[in-house]
Protein backbone atom coordinates (compact mmCIF):
# COMPACT_ATOMS: atom_id res chain seq x y z
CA UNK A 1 48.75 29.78 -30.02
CA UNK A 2 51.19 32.73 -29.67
CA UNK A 3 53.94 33.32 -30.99
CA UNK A 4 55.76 33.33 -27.66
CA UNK A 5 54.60 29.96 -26.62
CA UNK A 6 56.16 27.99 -30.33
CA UNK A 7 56.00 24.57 -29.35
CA UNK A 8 57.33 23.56 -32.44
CA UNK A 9 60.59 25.43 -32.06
CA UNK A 10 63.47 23.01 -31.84
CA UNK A 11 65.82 24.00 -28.83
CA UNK A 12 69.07 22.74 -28.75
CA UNK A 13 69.15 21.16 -25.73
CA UNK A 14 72.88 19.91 -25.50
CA UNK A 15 75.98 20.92 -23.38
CA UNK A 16 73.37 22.50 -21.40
CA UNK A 17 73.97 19.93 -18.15
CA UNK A 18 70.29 18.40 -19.32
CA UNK A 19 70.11 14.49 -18.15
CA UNK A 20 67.98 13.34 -20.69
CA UNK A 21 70.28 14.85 -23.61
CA UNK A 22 73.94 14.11 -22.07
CA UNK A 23 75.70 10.96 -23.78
CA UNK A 24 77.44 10.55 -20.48
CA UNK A 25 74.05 9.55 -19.01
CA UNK A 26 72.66 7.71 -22.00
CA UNK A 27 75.62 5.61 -21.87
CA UNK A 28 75.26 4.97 -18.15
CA UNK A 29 71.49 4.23 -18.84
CA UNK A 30 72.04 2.40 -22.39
CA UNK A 31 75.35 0.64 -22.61
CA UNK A 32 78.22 1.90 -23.70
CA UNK A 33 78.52 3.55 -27.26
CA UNK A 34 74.58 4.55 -26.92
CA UNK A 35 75.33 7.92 -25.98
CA UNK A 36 74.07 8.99 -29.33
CA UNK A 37 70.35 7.63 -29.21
CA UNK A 38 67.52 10.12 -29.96
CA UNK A 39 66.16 10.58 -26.02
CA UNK A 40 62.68 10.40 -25.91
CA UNK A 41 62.83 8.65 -22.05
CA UNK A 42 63.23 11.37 -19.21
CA UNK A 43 59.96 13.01 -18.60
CA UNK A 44 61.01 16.50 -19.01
CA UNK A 45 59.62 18.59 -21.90
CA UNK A 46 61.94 19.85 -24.62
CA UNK A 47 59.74 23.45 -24.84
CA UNK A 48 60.97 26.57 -23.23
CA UNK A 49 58.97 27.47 -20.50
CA UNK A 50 56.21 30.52 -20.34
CA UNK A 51 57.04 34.09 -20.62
CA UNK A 52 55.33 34.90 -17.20
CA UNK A 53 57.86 32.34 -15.04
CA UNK A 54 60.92 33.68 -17.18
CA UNK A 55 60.16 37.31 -16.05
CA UNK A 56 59.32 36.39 -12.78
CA UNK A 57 62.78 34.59 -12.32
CA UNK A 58 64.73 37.79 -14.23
CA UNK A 59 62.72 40.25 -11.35
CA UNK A 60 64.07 38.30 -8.89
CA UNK A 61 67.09 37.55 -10.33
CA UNK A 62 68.00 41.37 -10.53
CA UNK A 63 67.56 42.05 -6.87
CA UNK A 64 71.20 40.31 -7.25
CA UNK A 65 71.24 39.33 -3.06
CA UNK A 66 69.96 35.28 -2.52
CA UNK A 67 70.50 35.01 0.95
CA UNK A 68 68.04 32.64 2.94
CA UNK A 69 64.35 32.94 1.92
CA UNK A 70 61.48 32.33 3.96
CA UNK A 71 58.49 31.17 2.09
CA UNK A 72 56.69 34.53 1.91
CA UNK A 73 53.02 32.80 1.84
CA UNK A 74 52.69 33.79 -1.57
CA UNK A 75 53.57 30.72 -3.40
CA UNK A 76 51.15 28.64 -0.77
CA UNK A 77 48.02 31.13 -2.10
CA UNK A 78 48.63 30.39 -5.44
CA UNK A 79 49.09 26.51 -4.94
CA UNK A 80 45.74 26.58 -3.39
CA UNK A 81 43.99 28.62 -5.63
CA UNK A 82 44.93 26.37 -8.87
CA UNK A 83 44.39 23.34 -7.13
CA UNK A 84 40.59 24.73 -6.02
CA UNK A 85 40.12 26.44 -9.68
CA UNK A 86 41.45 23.84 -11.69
CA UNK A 87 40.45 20.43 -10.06
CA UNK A 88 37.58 21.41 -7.14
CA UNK A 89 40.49 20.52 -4.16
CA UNK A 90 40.26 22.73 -1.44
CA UNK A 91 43.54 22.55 0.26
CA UNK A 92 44.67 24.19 4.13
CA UNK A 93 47.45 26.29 3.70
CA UNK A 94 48.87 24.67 7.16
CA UNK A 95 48.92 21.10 5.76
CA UNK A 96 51.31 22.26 2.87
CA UNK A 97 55.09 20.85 2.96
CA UNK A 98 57.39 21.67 0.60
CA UNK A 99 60.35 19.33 -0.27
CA UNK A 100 62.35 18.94 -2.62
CA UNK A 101 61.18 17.04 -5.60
CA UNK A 102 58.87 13.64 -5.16
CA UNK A 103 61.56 11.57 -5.57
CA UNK A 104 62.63 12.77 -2.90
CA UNK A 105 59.15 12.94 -0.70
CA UNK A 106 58.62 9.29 -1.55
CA UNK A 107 62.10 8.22 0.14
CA UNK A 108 61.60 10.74 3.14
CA UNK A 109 57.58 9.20 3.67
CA UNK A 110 58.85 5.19 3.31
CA UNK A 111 61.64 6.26 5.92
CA UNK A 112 59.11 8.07 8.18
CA UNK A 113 55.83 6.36 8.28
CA UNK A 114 57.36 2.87 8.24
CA UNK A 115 59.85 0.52 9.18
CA UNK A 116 62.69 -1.43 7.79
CA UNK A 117 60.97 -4.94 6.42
CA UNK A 118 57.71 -3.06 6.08
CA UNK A 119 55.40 -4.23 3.01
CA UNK A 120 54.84 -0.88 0.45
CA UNK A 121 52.55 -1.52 -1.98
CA UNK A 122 52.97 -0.13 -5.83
CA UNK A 123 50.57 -0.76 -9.00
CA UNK A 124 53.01 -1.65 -11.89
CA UNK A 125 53.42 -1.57 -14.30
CA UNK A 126 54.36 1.88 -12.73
CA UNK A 127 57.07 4.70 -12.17
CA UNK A 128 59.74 2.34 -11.87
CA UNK A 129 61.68 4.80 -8.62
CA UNK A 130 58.83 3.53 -6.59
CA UNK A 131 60.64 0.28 -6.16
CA UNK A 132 63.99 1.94 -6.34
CA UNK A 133 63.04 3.86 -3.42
CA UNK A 134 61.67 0.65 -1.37
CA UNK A 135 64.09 -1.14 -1.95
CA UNK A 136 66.57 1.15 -1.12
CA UNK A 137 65.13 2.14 2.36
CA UNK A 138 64.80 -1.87 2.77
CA UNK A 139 61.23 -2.21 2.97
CA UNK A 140 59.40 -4.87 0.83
CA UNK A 141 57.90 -4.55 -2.58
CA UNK A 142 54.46 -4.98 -2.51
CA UNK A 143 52.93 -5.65 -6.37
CA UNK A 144 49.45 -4.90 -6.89
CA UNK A 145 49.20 -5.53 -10.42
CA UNK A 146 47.41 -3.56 -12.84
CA UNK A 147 44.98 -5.62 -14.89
CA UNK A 148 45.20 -5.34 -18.51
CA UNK A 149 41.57 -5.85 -20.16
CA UNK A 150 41.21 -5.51 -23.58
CA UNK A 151 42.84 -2.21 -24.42
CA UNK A 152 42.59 -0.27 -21.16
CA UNK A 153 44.37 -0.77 -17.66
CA UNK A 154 42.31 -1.47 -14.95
CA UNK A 155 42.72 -1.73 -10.62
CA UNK A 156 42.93 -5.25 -9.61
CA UNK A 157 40.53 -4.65 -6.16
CA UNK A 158 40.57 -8.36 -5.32
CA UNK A 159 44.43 -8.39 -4.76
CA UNK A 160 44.58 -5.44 -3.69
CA UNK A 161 41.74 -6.29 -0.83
CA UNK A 162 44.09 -9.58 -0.46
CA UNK A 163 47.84 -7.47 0.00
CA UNK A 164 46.52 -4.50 1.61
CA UNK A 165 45.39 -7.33 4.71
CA UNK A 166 48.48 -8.44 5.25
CA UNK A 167 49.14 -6.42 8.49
CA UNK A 168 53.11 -5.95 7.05
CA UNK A 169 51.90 -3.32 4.60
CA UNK A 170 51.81 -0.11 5.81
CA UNK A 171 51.76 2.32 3.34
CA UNK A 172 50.41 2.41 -0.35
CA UNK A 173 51.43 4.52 -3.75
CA UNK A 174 49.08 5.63 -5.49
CA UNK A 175 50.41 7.09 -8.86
CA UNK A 176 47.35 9.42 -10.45
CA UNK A 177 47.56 9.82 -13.28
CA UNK A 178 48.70 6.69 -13.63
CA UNK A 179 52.87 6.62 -15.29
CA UNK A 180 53.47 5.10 -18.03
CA UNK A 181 49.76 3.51 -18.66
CA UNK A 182 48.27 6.62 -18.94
CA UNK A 183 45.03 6.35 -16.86
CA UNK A 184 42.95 9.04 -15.25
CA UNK A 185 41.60 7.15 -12.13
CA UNK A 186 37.81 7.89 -12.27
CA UNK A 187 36.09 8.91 -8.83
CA UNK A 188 34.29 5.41 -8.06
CA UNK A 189 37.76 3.41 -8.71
CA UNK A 190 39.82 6.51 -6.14
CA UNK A 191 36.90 5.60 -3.51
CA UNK A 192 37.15 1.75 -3.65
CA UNK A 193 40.41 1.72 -3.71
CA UNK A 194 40.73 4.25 -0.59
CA UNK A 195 38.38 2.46 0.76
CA UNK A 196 39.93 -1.16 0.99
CA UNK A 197 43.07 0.75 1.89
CA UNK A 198 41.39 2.98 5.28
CA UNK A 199 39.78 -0.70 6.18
CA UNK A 200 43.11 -2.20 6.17
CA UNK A 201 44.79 0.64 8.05
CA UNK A 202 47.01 1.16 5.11
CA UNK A 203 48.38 5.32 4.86
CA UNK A 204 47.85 6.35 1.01
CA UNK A 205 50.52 8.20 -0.86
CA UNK A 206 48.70 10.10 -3.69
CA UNK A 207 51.38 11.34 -6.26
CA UNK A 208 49.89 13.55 -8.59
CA UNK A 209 52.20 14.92 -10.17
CA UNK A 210 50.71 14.92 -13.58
CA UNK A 211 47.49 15.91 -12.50
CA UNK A 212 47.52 18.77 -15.15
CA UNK A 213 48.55 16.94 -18.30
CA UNK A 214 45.30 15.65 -18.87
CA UNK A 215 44.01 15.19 -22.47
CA UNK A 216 40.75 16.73 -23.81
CA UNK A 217 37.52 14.42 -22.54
CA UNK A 218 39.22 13.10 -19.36
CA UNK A 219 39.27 15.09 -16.17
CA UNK A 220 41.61 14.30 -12.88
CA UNK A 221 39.59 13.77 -9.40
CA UNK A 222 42.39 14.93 -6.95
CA UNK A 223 42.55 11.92 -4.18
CA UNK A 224 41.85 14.10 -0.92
CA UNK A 225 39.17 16.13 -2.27
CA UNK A 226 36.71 13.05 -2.36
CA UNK A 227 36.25 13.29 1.67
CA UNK A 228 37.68 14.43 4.42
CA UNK A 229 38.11 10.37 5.81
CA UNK A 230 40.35 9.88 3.20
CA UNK A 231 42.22 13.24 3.17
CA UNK A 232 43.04 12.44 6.81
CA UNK A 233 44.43 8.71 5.92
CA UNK A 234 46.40 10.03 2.95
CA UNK A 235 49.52 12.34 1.77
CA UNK A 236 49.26 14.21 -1.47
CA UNK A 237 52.18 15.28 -3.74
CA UNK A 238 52.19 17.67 -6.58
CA UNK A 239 54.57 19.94 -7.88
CA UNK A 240 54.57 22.55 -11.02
CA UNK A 241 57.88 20.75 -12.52
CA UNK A 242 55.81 18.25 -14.58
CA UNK A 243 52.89 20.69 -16.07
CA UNK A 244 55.49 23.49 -16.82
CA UNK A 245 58.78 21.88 -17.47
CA UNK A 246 60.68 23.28 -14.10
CA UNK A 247 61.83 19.74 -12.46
CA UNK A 248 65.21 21.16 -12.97
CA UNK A 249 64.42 23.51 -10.15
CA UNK A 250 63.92 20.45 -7.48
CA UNK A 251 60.88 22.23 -5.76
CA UNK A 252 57.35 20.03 -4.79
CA UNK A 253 54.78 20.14 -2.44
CA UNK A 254 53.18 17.74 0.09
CA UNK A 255 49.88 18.10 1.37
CA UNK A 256 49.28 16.28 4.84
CA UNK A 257 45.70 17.05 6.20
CA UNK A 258 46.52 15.35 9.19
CA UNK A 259 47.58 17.07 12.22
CA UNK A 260 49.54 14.09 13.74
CA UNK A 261 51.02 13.37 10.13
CA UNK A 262 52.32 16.39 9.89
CA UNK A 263 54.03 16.68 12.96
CA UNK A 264 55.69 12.86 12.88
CA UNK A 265 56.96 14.33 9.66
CA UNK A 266 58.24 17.35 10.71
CA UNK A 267 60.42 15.94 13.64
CA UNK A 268 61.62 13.46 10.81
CA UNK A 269 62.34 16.53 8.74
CA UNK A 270 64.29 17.84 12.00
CA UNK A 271 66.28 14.55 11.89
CA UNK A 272 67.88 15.10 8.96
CA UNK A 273 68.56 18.91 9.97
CA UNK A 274 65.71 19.83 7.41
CA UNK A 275 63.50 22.73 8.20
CA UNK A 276 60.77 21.60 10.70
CA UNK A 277 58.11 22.60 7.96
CA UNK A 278 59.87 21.42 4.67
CA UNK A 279 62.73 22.79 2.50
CA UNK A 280 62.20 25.01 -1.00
CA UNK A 281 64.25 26.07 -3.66
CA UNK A 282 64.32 29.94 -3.48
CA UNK A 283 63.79 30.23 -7.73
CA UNK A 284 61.52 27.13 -7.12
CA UNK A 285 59.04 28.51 -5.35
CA UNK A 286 58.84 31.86 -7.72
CA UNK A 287 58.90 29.51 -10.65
CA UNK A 288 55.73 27.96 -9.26
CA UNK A 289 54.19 30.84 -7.95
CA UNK A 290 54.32 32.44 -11.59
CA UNK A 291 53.20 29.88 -13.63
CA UNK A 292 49.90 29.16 -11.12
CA UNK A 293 49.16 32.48 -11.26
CA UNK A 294 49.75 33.50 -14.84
CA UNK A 295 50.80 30.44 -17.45
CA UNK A 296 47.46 28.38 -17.57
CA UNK A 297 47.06 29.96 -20.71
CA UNK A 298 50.11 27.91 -22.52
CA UNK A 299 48.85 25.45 -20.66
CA UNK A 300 46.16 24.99 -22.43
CA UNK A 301 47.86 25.08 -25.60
CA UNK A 302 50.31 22.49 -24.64
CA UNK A 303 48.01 20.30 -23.70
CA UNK A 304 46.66 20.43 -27.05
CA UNK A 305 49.68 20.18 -28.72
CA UNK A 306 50.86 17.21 -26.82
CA UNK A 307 47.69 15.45 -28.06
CA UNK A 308 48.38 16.56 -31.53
CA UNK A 309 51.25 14.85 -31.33
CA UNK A 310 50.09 11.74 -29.67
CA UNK A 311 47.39 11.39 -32.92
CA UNK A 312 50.45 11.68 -34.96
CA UNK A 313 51.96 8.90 -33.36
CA UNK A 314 48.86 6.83 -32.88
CA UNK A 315 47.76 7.15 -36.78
CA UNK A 316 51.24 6.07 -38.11
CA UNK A 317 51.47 3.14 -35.63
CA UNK A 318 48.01 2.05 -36.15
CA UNK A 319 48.34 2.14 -39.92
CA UNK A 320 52.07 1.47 -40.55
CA UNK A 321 53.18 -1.51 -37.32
CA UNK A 322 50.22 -3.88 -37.57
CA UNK A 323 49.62 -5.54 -34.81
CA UNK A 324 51.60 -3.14 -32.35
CA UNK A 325 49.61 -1.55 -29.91
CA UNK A 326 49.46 2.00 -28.39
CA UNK A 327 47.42 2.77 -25.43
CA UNK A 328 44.72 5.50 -25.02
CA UNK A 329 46.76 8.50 -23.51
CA UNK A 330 44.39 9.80 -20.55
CA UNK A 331 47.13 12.02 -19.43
CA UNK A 332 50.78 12.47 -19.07
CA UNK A 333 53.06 13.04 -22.29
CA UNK A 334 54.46 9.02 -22.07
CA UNK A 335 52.20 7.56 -24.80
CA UNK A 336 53.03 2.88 -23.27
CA UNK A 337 53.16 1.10 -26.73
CA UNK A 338 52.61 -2.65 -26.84
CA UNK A 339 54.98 -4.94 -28.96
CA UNK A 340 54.31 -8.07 -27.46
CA UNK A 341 52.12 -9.04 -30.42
CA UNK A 342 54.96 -8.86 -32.56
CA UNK A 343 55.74 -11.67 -30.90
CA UNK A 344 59.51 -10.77 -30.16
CA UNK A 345 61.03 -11.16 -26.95
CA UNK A 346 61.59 -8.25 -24.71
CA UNK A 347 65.23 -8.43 -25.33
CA UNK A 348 64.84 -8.39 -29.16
CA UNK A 349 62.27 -5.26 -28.64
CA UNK A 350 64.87 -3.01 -26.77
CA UNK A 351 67.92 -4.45 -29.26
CA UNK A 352 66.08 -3.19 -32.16
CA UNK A 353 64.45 0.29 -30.20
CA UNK A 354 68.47 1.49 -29.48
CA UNK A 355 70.35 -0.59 -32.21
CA UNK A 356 67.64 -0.04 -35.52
CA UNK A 357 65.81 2.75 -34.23
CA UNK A 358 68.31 4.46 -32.80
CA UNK A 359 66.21 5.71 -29.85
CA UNK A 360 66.10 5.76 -25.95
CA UNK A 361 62.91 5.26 -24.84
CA UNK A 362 61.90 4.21 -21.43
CA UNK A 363 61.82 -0.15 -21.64
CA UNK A 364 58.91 -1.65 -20.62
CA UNK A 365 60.46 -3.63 -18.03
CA UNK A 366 61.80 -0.66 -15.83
CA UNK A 367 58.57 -0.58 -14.69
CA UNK A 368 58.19 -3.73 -13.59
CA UNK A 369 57.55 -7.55 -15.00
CA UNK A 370 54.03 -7.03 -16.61
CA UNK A 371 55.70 -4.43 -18.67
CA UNK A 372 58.24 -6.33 -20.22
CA UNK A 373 57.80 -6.15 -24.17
CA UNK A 374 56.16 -2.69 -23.76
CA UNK A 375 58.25 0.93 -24.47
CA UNK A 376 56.94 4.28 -22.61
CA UNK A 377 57.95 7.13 -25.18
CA UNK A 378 57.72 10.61 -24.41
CA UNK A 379 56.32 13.04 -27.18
CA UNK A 380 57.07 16.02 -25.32
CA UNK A 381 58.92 17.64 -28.13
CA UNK A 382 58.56 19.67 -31.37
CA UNK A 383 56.67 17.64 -34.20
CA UNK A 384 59.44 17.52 -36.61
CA UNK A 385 61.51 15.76 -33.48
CA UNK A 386 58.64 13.44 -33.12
CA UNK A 387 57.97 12.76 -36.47
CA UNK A 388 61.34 11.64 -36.70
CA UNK A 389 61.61 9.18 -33.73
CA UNK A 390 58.33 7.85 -35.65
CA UNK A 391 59.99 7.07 -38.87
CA UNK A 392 62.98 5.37 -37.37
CA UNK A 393 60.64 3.33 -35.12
CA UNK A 394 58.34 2.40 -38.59
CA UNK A 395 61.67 1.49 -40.24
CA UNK A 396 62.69 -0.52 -37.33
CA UNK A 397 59.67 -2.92 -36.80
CA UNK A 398 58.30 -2.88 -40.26
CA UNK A 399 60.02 -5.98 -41.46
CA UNK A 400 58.26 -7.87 -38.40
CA UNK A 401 54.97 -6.77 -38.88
CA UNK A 402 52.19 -8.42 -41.35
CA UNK A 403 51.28 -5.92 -43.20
């Protein structure tokens, strides 16, 4: 590790307009009075970002004129050369969309390709703004259930052969890596599930947005670049926000293979007086370009230090909260910790995670009903920060463990 790339420099990360740090929002998320909770929820990383997307942005930035900016091409070569170094995905530069954010995509895609009282299907415990966003666009919650076996988090292909029938459901998320269980789908489990889903002329929404956050002995199989069948029944999203800390920037890509896809979503796009092709963020874009081109060097190193600090976490819970359990982190930074063995309710676990712990973490039940009892926690932060959170969350649940 450099010295340029500290990751265990402690930023001060308040009065800076950052959601996860304002007690105006933790109050609005928490309950009133909680706006002074350690946050270890949103998943943004507290690390400043790489040298070579800080220069990048400063060039720009000097050229001191920000009128309207075409996307030069530039960015859309670099997108596809990662994605084809990194993860074996060869992508067409004409089937890239840029929008702004996934949140975002995933309300535009339920509004385009289907219809009001339309079935979407979701695997929660999962990214709980799935469901926001269905329900928003009132379309129907479809749960497909992760099964929980043993230790590790597995597809449930019999219901998911049973919902995906149902001619109602039209369009499937597919969150890989999987947020907040921590999985990285292997091939065979991508093909049978894109399989059932094809069969059942169900469109596949691949988010991916933490395709690069994947720990050491665990490798991510990007969903289209298993075959073209399922490229042309499927959406991809990814976006340079999550590896390299940029979300506040509101820039993401989609990548639509098919020809009639694309253009159903580009006179949506015209609907809403969007650009027939997409929308991006002007420092975005640069942002992105810069880091696929020149940061997968702290990369590297972050990855390593984010699994540093997730053996941290896992050796004091294993050793000092008997009988809690923390999950194998595949990928991601959001480490899903089990305290249902404690026994507690769910209720009791988040009273004693904000009031006794003093921390914000992301409850269990956010996610959905099967994660009720469960915290995600995000250990995207300096070691001294982490170690911390650890000893107030040790403090907190020590008295109902057997040790």
């Amino acid at each position: 590790m450099t010295d340029h790339w500290d990751f265990d420099q402690v930023i001060d990360r308040t009065n800076t307009g950052s959601a996860k740090w304002a007690p105006s929002v933790l109050e609005e998320k928490f309950g009133q009075g909680r706006g002074n909770l350690m946050p270890l929820w949103v998943a943004d990383m507290d690390f400043a970002c790489p040298d070579v997307i800080f220069n990048a942005m400063a060039k720009r930035l000097s050229h001191r004129v920000f009128g309207y900016t075409l996307n030069d091409g530039r960015h859309n070569e670099a997108v596809i050369n990662w994605f084809s170094r990194r993860h074996g995905w060869q992508i067409a530069e004409d089937s890239i969309v840029n929008t702004p954010g996934i949140v975002p995509a995933v309300h535009y895609l339920i509004q385009c390709f289907t219809k009001p009282g339309d079935g979407v299907l979701i695997q929660p415990p999962v990214y709980y703004p799935f469901a926001q966003a269905i329900h928003t666009n009132g379309r129907h919650v479809v749960e497909n259930t992760l099964a929980l076996n043993n230790d590790r988090y597995d597809m449930d292909f019999q219901d998911l052969e049973e919902k995906t029938r149902d001619p109602r459901v039209k369009l499937a998320i597919l969150c890989s890596p999987h947020n907040p269980v921590g999985r990285v789908w292997g091939r065979g489990e991508l093909e049978r599930f894109g399989s059932i889903c094809m069969k059942n002329n169900v469109l596949v929404f691949a988010d991916e947005i933490h395709c690069d956050l994947v720990m050491p002995g665990f490798k991510h199989t990007s969903y289209q670049s298993i075959s073209s069948e399922l490229s042309q029944v499927s959406i991809a999203a990814n976006a340079a926000s999550k590896t390299f800390n940029l979300a506040g920037f509101g820039h993401s890509c989609l990548v639509i293979p098919n020809e009639a896809h694309r253009h159903e979503m580009g006179s949506f796009f015209n609907g809403l007086g969007i650009a027939p092709m997409g929308t991006s963020n002007l420092f975005g874009s640069i942002a992105a370009r810069a880091a696929y081109e020149g940061a997968e060097p702290w990369l590297l190193d972050l990855v390593n230090y984010i699994y540093g600090n997730f053996l941290y976490l896992k050796n004091r819970i294993e050793n000092e909260l008997p009988g809690v359990r923390i999950f194998n982190l595949e990928a991601t930074y959001l480490p899903w910790i089990d305290f249902t063995p404690l026994g507690l309710s769910p209720q009791k676990t988040v009273q004693i995670v904000e009031e006794k712990a003093g921390l914000a973490l992301d409850h269990g039940d956010w996610f959905g009903r099967s994660g009720a009892g469960f915290e995600r926690i995000n250990i995207a932060c300096p070691r001294q920060i982490l170690t911390k959170a650890t000893d107030a969350l040790v403090n907190a649940f020590s008295p109902f463990c057997n040790h």
